[in-house]
N, C-alpha and C. Protein backbone atom coordinates (compact mmCIF):
# COMPACT_ATOMS: atom_id res chain seq x y z
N UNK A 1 -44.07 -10.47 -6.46
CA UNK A 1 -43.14 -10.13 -5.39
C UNK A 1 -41.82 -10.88 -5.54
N UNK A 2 -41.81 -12.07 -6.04
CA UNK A 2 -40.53 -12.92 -6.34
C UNK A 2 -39.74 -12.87 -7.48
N UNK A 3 -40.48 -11.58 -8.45
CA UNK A 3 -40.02 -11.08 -9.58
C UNK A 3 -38.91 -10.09 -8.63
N UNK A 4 -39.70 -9.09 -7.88
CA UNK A 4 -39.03 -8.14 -7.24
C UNK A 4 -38.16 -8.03 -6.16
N UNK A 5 -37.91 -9.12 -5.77
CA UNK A 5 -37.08 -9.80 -4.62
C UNK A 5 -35.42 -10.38 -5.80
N UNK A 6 -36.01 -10.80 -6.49
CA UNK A 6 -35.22 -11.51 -7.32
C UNK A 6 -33.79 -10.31 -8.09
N UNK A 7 -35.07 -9.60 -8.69
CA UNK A 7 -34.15 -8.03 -9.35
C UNK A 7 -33.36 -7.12 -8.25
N UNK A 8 -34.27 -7.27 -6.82
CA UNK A 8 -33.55 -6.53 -5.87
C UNK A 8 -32.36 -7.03 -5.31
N UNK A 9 -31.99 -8.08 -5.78
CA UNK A 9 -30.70 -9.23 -4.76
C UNK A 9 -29.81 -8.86 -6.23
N UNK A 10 -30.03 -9.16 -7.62
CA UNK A 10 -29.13 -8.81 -8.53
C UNK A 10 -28.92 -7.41 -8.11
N UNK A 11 -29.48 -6.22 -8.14
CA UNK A 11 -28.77 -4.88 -8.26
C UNK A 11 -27.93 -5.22 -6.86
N UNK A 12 -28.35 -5.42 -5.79
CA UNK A 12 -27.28 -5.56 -4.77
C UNK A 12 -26.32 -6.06 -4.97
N UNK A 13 -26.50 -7.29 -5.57
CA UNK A 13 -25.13 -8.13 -5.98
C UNK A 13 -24.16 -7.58 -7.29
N UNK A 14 -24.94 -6.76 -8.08
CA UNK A 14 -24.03 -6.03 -8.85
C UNK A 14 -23.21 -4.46 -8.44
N UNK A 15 -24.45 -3.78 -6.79
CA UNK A 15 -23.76 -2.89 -6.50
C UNK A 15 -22.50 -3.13 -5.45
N UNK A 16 -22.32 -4.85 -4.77
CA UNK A 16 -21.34 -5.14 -4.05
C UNK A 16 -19.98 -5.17 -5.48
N UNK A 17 -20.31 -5.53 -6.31
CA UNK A 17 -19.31 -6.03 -7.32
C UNK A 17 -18.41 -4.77 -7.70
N UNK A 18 -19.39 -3.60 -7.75
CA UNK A 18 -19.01 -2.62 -8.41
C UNK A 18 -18.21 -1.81 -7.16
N UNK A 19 -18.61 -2.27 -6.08
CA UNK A 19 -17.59 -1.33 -4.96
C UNK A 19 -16.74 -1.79 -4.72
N UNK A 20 -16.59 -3.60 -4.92
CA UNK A 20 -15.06 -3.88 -4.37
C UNK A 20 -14.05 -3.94 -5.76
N UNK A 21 -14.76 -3.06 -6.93
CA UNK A 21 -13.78 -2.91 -8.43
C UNK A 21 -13.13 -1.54 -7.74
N UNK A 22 -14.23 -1.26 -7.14
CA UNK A 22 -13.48 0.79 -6.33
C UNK A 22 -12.52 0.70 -5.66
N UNK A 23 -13.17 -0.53 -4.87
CA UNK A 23 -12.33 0.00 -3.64
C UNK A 23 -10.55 -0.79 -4.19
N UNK A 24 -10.46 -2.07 -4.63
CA UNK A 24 -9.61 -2.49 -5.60
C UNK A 24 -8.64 -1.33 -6.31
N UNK A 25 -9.58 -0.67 -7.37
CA UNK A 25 -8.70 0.51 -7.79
C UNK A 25 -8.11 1.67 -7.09
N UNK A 26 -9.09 2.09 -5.95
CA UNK A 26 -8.28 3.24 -5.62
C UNK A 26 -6.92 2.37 -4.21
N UNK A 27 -7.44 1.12 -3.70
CA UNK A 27 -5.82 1.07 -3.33
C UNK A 27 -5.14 0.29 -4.41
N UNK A 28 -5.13 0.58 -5.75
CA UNK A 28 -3.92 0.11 -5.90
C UNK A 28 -2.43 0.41 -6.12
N UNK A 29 -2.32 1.53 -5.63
CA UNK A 29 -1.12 2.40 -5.45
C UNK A 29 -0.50 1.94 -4.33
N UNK A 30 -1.25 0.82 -3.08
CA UNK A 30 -0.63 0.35 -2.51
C UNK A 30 -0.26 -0.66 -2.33
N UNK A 31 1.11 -1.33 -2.48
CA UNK A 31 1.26 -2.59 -2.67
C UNK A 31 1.39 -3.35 -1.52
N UNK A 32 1.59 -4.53 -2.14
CA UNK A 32 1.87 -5.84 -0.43
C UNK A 32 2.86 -5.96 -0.45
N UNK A 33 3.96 -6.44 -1.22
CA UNK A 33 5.26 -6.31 -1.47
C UNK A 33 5.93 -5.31 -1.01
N UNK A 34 7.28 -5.07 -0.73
CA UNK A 34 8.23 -4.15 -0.42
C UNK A 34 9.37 -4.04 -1.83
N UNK A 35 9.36 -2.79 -2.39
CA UNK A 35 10.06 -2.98 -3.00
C UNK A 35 11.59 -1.84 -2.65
N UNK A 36 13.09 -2.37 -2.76
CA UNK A 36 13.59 -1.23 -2.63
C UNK A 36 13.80 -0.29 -3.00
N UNK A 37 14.36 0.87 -2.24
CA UNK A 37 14.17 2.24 -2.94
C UNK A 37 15.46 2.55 -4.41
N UNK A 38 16.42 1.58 -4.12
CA UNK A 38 17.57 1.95 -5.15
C UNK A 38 17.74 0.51 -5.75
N UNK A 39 18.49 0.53 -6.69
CA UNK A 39 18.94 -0.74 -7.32
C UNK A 39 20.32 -0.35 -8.18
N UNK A 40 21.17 -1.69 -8.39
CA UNK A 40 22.05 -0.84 -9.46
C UNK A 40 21.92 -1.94 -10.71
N UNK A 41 21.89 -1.07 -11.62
CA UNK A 41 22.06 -1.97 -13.04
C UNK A 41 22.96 -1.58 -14.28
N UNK A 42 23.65 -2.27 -14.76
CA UNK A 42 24.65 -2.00 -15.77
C UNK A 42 25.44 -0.91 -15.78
N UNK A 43 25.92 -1.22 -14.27
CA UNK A 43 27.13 0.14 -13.68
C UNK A 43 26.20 1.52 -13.61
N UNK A 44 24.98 1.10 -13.42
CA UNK A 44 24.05 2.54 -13.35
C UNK A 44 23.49 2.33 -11.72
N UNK A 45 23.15 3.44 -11.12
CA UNK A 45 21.99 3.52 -9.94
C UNK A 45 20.93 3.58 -10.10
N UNK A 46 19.85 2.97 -9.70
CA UNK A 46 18.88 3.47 -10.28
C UNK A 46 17.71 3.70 -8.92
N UNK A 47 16.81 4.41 -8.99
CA UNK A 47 15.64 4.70 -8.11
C UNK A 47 14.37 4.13 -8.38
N UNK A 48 13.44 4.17 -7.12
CA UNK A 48 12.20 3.68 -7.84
C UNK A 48 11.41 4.34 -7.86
N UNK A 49 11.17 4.52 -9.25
CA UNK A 49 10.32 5.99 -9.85
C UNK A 49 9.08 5.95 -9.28
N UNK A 50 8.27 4.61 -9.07
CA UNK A 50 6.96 4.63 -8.62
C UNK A 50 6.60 2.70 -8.30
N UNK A 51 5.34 2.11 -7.90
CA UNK A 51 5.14 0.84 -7.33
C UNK A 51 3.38 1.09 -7.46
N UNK A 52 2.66 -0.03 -7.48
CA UNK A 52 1.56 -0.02 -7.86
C UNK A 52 1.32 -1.16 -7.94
N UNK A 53 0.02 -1.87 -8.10
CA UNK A 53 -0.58 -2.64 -7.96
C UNK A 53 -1.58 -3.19 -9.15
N UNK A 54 -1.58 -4.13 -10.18
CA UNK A 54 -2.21 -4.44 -11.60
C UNK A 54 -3.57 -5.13 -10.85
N UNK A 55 -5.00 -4.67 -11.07
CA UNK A 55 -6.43 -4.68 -11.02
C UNK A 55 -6.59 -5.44 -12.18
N UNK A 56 -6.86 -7.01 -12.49
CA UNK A 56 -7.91 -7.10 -13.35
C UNK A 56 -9.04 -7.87 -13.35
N UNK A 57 -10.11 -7.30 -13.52
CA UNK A 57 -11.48 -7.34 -13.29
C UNK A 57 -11.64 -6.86 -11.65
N UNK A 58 -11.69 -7.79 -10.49
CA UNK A 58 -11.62 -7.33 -9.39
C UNK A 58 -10.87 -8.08 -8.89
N UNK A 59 -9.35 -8.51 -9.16
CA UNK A 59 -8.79 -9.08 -8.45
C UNK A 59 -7.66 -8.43 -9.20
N UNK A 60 -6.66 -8.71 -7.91
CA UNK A 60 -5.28 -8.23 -7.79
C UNK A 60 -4.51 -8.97 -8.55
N UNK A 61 -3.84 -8.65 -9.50
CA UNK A 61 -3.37 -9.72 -10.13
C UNK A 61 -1.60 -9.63 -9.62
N UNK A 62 -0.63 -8.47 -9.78
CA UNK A 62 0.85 -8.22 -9.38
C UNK A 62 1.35 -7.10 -9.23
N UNK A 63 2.11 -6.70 -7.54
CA UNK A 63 2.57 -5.64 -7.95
C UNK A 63 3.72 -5.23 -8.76
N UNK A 64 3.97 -4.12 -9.03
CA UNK A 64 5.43 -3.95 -9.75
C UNK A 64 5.49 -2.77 -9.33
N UNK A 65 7.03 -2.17 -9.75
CA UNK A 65 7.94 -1.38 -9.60
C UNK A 65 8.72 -0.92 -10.68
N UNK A 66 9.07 0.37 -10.85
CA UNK A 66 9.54 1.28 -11.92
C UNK A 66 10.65 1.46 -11.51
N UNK A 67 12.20 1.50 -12.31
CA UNK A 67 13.20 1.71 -11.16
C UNK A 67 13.68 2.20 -12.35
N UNK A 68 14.17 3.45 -12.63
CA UNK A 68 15.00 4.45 -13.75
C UNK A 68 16.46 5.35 -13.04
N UNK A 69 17.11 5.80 -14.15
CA UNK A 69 18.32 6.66 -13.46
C UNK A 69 17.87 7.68 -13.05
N UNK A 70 16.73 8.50 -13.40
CA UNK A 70 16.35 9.93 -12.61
C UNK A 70 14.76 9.66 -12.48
N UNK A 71 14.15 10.42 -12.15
CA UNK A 71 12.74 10.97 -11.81
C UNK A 71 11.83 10.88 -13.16
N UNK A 72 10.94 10.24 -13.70
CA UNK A 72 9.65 10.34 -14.86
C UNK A 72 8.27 10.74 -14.26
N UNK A 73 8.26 11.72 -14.55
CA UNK A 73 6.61 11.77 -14.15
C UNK A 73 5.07 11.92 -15.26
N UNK A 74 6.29 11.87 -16.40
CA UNK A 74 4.93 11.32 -17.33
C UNK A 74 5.21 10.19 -18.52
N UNK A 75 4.97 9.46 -19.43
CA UNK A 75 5.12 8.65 -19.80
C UNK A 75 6.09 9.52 -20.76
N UNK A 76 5.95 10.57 -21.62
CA UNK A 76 6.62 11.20 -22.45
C UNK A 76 8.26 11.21 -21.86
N UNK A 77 8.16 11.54 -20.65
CA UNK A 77 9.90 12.14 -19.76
C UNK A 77 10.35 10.51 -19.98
N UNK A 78 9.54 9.56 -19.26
CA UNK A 78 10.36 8.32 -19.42
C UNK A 78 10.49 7.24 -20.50
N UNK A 79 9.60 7.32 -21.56
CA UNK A 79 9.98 7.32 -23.00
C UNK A 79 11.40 7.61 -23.21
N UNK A 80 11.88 9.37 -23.45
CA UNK A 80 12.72 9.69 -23.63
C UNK A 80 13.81 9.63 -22.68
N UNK A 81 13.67 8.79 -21.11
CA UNK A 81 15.16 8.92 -20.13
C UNK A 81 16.12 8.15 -20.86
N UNK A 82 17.39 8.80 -20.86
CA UNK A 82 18.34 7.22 -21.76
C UNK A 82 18.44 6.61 -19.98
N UNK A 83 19.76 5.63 -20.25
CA UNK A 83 19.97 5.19 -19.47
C UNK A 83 19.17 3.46 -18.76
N UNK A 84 20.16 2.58 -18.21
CA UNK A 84 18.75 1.20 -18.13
C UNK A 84 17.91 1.83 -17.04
N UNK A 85 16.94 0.61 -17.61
CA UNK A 85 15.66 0.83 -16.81
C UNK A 85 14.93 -0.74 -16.05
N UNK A 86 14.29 -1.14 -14.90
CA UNK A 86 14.53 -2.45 -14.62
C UNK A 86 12.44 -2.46 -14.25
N UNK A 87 11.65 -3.10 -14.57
CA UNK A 87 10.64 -3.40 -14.15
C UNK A 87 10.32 -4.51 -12.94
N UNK A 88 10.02 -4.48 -11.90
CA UNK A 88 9.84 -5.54 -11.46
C UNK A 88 8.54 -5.86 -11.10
N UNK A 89 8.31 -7.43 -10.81
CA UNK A 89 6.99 -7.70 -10.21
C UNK A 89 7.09 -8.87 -9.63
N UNK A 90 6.05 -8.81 -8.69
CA UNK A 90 5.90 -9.96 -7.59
C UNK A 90 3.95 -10.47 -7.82
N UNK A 91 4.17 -11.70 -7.65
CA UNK A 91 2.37 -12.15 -8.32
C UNK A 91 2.00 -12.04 -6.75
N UNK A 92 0.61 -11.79 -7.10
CA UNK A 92 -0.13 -11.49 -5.98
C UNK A 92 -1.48 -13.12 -5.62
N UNK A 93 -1.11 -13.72 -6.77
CA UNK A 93 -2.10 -14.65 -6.84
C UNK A 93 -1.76 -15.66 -7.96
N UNK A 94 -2.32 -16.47 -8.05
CA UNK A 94 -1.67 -17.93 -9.20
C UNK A 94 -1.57 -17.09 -10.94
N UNK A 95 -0.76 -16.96 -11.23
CA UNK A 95 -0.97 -16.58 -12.97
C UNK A 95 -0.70 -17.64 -13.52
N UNK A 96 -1.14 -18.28 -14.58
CA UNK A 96 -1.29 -18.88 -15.51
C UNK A 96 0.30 -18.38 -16.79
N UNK A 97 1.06 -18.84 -17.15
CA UNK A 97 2.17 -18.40 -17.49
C UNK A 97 2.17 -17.74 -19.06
N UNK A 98 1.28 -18.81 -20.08
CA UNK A 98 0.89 -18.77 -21.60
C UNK A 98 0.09 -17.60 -20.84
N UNK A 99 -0.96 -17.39 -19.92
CA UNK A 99 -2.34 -15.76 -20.27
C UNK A 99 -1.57 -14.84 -20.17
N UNK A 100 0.07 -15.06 -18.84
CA UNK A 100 0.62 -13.60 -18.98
C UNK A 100 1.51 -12.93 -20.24
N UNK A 101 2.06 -14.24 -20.83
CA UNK A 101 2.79 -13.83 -21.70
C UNK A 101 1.97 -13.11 -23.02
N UNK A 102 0.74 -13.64 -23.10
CA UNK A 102 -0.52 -13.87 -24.15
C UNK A 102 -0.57 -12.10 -23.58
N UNK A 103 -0.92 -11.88 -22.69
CA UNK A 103 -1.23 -10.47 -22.16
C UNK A 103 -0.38 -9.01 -22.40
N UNK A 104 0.89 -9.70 -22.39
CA UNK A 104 1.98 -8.63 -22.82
C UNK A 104 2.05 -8.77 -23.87
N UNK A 105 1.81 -9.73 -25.28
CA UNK A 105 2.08 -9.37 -25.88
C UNK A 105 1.05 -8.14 -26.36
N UNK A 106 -0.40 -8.42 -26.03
CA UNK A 106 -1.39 -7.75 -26.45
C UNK A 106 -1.18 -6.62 -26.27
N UNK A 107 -0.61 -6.10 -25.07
CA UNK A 107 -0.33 -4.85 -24.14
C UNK A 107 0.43 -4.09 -25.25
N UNK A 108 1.17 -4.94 -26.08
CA UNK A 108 2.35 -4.36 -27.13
C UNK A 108 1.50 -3.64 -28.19
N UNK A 109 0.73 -4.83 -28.41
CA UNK A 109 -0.49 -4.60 -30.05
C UNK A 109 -0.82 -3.41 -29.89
N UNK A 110 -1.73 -3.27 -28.88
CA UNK A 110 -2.97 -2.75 -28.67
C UNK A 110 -2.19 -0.86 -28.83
N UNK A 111 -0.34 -0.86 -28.41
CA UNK A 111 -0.24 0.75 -27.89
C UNK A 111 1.02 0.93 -29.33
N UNK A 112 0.86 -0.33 -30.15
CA UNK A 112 2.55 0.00 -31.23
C UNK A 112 1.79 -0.35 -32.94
N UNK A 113 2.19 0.66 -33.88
CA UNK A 113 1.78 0.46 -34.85
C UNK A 113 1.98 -1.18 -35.37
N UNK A 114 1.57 -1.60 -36.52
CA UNK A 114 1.58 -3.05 -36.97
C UNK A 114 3.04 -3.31 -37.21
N UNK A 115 3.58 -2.67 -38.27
CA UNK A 115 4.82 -2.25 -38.84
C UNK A 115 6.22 -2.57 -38.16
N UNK A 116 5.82 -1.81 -37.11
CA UNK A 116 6.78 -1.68 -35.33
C UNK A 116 7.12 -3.10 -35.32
N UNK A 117 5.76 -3.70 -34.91
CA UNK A 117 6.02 -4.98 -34.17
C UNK A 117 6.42 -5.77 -34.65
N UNK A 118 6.07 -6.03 -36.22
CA UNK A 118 6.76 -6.82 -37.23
C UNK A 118 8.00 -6.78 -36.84
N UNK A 119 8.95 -5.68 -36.85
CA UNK A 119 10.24 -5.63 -36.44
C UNK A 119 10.90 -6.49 -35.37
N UNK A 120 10.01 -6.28 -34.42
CA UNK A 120 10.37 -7.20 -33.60
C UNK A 120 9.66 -8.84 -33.02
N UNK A 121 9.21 -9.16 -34.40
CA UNK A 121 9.06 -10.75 -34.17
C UNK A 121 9.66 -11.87 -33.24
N UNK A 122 10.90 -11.44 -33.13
CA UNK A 122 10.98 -12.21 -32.42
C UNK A 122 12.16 -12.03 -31.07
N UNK A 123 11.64 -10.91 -30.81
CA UNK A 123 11.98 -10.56 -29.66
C UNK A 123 10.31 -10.85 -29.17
N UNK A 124 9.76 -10.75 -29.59
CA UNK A 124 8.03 -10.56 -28.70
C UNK A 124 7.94 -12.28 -28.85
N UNK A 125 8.58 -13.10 -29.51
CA UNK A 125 8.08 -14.77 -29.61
C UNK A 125 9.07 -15.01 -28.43
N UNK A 126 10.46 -14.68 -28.07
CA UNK A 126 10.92 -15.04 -26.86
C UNK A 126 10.28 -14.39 -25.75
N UNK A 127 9.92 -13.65 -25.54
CA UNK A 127 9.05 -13.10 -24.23
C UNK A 127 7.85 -14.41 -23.97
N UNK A 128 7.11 -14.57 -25.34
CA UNK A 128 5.84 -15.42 -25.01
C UNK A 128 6.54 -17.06 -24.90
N UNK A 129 7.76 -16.89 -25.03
CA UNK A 129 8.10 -18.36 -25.19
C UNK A 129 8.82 -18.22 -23.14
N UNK A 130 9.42 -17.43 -22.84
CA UNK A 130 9.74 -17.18 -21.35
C UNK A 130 8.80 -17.87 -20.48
N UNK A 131 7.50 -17.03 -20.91
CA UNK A 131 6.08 -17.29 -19.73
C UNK A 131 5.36 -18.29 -20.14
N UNK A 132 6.09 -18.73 -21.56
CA UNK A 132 4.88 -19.66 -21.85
C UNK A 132 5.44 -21.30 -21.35
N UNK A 133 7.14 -21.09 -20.97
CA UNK A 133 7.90 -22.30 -20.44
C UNK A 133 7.66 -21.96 -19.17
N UNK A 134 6.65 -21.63 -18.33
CA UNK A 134 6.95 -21.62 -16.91
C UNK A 134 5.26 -20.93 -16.69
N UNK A 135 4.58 -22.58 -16.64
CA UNK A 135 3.19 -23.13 -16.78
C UNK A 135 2.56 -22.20 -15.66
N UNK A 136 2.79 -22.12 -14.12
CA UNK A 136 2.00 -21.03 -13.37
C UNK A 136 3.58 -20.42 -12.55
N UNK A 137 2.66 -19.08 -12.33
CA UNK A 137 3.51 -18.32 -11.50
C UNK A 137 2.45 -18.65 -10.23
N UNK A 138 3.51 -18.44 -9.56
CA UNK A 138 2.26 -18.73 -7.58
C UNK A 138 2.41 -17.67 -6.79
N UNK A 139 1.82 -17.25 -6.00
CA UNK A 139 1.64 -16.07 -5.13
C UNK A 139 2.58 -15.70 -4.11
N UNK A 140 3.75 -14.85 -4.82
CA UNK A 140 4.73 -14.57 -4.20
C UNK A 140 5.79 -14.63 -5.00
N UNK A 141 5.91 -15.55 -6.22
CA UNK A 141 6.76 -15.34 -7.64
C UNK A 141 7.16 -14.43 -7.74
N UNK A 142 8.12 -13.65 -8.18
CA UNK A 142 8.72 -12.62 -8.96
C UNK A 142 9.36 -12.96 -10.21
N UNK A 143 9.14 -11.63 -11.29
CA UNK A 143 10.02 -11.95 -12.14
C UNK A 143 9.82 -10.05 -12.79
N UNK A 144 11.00 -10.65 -13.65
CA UNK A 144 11.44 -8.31 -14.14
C UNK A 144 11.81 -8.62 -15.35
N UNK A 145 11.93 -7.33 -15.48
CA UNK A 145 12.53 -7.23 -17.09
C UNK A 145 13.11 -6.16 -16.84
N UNK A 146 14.88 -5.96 -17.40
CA UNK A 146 15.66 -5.22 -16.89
C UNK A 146 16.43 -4.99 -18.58
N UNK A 147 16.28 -3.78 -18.71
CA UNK A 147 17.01 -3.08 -20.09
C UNK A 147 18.03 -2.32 -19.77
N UNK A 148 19.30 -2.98 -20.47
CA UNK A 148 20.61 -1.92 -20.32
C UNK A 148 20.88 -1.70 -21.86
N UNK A 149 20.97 -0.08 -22.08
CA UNK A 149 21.35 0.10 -23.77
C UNK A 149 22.29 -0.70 -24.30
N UNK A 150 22.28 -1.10 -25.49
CA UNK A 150 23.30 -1.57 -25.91
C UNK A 150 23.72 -2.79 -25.61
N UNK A 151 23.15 -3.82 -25.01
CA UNK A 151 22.66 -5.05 -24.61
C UNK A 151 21.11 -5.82 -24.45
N UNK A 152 19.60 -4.92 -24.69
CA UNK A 152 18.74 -5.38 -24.65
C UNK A 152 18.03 -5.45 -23.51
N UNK A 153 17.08 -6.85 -23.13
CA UNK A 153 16.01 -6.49 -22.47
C UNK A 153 16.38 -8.27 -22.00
N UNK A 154 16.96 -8.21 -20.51
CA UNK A 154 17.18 -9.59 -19.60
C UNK A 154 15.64 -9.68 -18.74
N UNK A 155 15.02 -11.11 -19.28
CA UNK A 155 13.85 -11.54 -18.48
C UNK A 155 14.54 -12.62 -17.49
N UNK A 156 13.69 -11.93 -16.29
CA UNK A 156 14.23 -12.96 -15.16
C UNK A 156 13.07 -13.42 -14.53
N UNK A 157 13.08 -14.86 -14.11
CA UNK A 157 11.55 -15.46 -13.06
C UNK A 157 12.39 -16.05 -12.00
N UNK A 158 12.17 -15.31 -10.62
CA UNK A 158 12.54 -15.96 -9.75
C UNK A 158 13.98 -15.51 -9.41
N UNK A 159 14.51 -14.46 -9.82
CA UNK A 159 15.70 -14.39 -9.85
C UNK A 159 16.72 -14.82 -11.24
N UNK A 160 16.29 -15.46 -11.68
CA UNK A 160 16.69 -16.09 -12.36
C UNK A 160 16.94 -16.41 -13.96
N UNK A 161 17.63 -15.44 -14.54
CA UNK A 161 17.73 -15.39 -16.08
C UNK A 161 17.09 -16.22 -17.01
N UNK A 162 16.64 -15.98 -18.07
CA UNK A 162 15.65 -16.30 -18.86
C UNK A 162 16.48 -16.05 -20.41
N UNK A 163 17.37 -17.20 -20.70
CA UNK A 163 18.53 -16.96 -21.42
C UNK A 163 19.22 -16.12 -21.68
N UNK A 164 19.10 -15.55 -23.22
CA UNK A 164 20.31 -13.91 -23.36
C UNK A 164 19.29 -12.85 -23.53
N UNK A 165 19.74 -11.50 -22.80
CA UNK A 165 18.77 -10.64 -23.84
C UNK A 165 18.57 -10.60 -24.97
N UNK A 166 17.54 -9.56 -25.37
CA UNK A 166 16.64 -9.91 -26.31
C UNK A 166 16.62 -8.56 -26.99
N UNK A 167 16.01 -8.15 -28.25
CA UNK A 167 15.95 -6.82 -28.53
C UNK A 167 16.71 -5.55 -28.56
N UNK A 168 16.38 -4.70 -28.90
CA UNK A 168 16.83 -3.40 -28.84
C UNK A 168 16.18 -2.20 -28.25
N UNK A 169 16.77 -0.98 -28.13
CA UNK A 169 16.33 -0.08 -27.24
C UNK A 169 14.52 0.54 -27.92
N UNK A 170 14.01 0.27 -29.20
CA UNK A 170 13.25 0.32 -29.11
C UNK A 170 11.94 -0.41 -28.68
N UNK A 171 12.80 -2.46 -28.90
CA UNK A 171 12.05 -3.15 -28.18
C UNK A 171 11.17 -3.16 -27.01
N UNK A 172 12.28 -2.44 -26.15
CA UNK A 172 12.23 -1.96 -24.68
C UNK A 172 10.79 -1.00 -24.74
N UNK A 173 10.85 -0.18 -25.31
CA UNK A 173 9.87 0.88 -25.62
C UNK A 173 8.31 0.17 -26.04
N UNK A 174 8.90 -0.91 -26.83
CA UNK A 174 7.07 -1.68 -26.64
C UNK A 174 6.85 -1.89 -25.72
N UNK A 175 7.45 -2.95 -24.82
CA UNK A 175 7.77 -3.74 -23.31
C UNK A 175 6.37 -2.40 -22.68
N UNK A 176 7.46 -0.91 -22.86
CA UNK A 176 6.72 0.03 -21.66
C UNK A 176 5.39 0.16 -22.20
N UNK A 177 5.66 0.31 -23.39
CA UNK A 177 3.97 0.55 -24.12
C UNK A 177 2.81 0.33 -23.42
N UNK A 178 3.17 -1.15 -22.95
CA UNK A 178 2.31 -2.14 -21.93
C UNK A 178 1.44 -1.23 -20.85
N UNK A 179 1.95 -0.68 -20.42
CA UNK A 179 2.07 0.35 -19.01
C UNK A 179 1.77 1.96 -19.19
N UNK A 180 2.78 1.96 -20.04
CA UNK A 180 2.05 3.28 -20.38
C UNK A 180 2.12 4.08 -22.08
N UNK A 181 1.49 3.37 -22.34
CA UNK A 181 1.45 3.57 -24.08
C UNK A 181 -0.40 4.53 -23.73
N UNK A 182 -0.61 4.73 -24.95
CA UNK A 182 -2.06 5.42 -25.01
C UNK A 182 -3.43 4.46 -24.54
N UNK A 183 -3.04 3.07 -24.39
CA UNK A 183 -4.45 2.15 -24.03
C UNK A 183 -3.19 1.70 -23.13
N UNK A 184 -3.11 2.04 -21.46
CA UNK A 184 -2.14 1.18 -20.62
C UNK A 184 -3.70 0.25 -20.68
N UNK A 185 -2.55 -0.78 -20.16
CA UNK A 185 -3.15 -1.98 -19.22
C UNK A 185 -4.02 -1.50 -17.93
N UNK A 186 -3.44 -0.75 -17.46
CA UNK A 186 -4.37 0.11 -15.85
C UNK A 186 -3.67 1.46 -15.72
N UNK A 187 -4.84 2.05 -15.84
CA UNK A 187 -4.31 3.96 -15.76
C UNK A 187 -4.02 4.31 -14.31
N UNK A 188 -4.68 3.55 -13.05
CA UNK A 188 -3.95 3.78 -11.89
C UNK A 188 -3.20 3.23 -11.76
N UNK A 189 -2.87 1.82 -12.11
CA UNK A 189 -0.94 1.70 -11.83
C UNK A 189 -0.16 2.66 -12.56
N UNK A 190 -0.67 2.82 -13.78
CA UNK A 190 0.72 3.95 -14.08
C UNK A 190 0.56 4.76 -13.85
N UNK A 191 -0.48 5.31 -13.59
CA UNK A 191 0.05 7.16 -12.20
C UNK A 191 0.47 6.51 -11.02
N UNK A 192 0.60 5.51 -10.87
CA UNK A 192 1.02 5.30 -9.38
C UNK A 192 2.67 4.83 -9.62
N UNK A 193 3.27 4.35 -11.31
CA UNK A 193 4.30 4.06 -11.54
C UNK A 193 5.15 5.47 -11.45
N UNK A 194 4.36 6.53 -12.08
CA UNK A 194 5.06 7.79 -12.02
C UNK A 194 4.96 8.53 -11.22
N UNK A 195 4.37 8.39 -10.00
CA UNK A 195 3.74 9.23 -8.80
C UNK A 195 5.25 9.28 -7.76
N UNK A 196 6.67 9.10 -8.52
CA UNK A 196 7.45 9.23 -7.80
C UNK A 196 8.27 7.43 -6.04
N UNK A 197 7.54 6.57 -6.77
CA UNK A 197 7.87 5.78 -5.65
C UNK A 197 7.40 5.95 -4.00
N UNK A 198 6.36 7.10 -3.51
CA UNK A 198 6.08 7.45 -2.15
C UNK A 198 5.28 6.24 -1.70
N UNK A 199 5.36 6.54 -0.60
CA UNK A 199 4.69 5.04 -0.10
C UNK A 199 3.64 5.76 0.73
């Protein structure tokens, strides 16, 4: 009986685990943060295409925000939008600064041929060198990454510039990879990045 008591408290405890991964994913289209609806960047306007919420394992890790010159509703349309483009995010909980940077870069690996990335050595060593100088983010942090053509990709924590940009317009295109390349990071934040910004 204490065999069966024992197995019956694990499946419970694995079927509580598995509902608050549900219930986790399906709100994460809604964020805690407010983000606004317009922004302007490099003499451009821009909108916010969509906002969402990053799930990993069962905890909330940050929301962010998509902010482009027109409307993307699939990764292909905003691949190809010219024009800058500004990511933002706000931490939802303590990040560790080296796992996030460690994380994007992977986000890069995992969606860009080998070749690609070589190219950009070291635009991807200043990104990990950004997060990796700024030991934890704390719950309520912000920081973005904001691409204007023809000038690169400005990391900011806190407001606050993160030396010169970096890269080029295809750089930028790894950056999104992250999000929405063929292995995103979370397939409901990015339908919820392209789901138009509705709240």
């Amino acid at each position: 009986m204490t065999q069966h008591r024992a197995l019956a408290a694990r499946m419970r405890l694995a079927a509580l685990i598995a509902g608050t991964a549900l219930c986790l994913q399906a709100g994460a289209a809604t964020t805690v943060h407010k983000f606004e609806p317009t922004a302007q960047l490099g003499g451009s306007a821009l909108l916010l295409n969509g906002k969402g919420t990053r799930v990993r394992l069962v905890f909330k890790a940050y929301d962010m925000g998509l902010y482009t010159t027109r409307r993307a509703a699939t990764p292909a349309e905003l691949f190809a939008l010219p024009g800058p483009k500004r990511l933002q995010f706000t931490a939802l909980r303590e990040l560790q600064g080296t796992d996030l940077g460690r994380l994007f870069l992977r986000g890069m690996s995992d969606n860009t041929p080998s070749q690609q990335m070589t190219r950009h050595t070291l635009a991807t060593t200043r990104l990990i060198e950004i997060f990796s100088g700024k030991p934890k983010l704390a719950s309520g942090d912000t920081f973005a990454m904001d691409f204007v053509p023809g000038k690169g990709t400005q990391f900011y924590i806190q407001g606050q510039p993160q030396g010169e940009p970096v890269g080029d317009d295809e750089f930028f295109t790894l950056v999104l990879r992250i999000w929405f390349g063929d292995s995103p990071a979370d397939t409901t934040l990015r339908d919820a990045l392209l789901d138009g910004g509705k709240d």
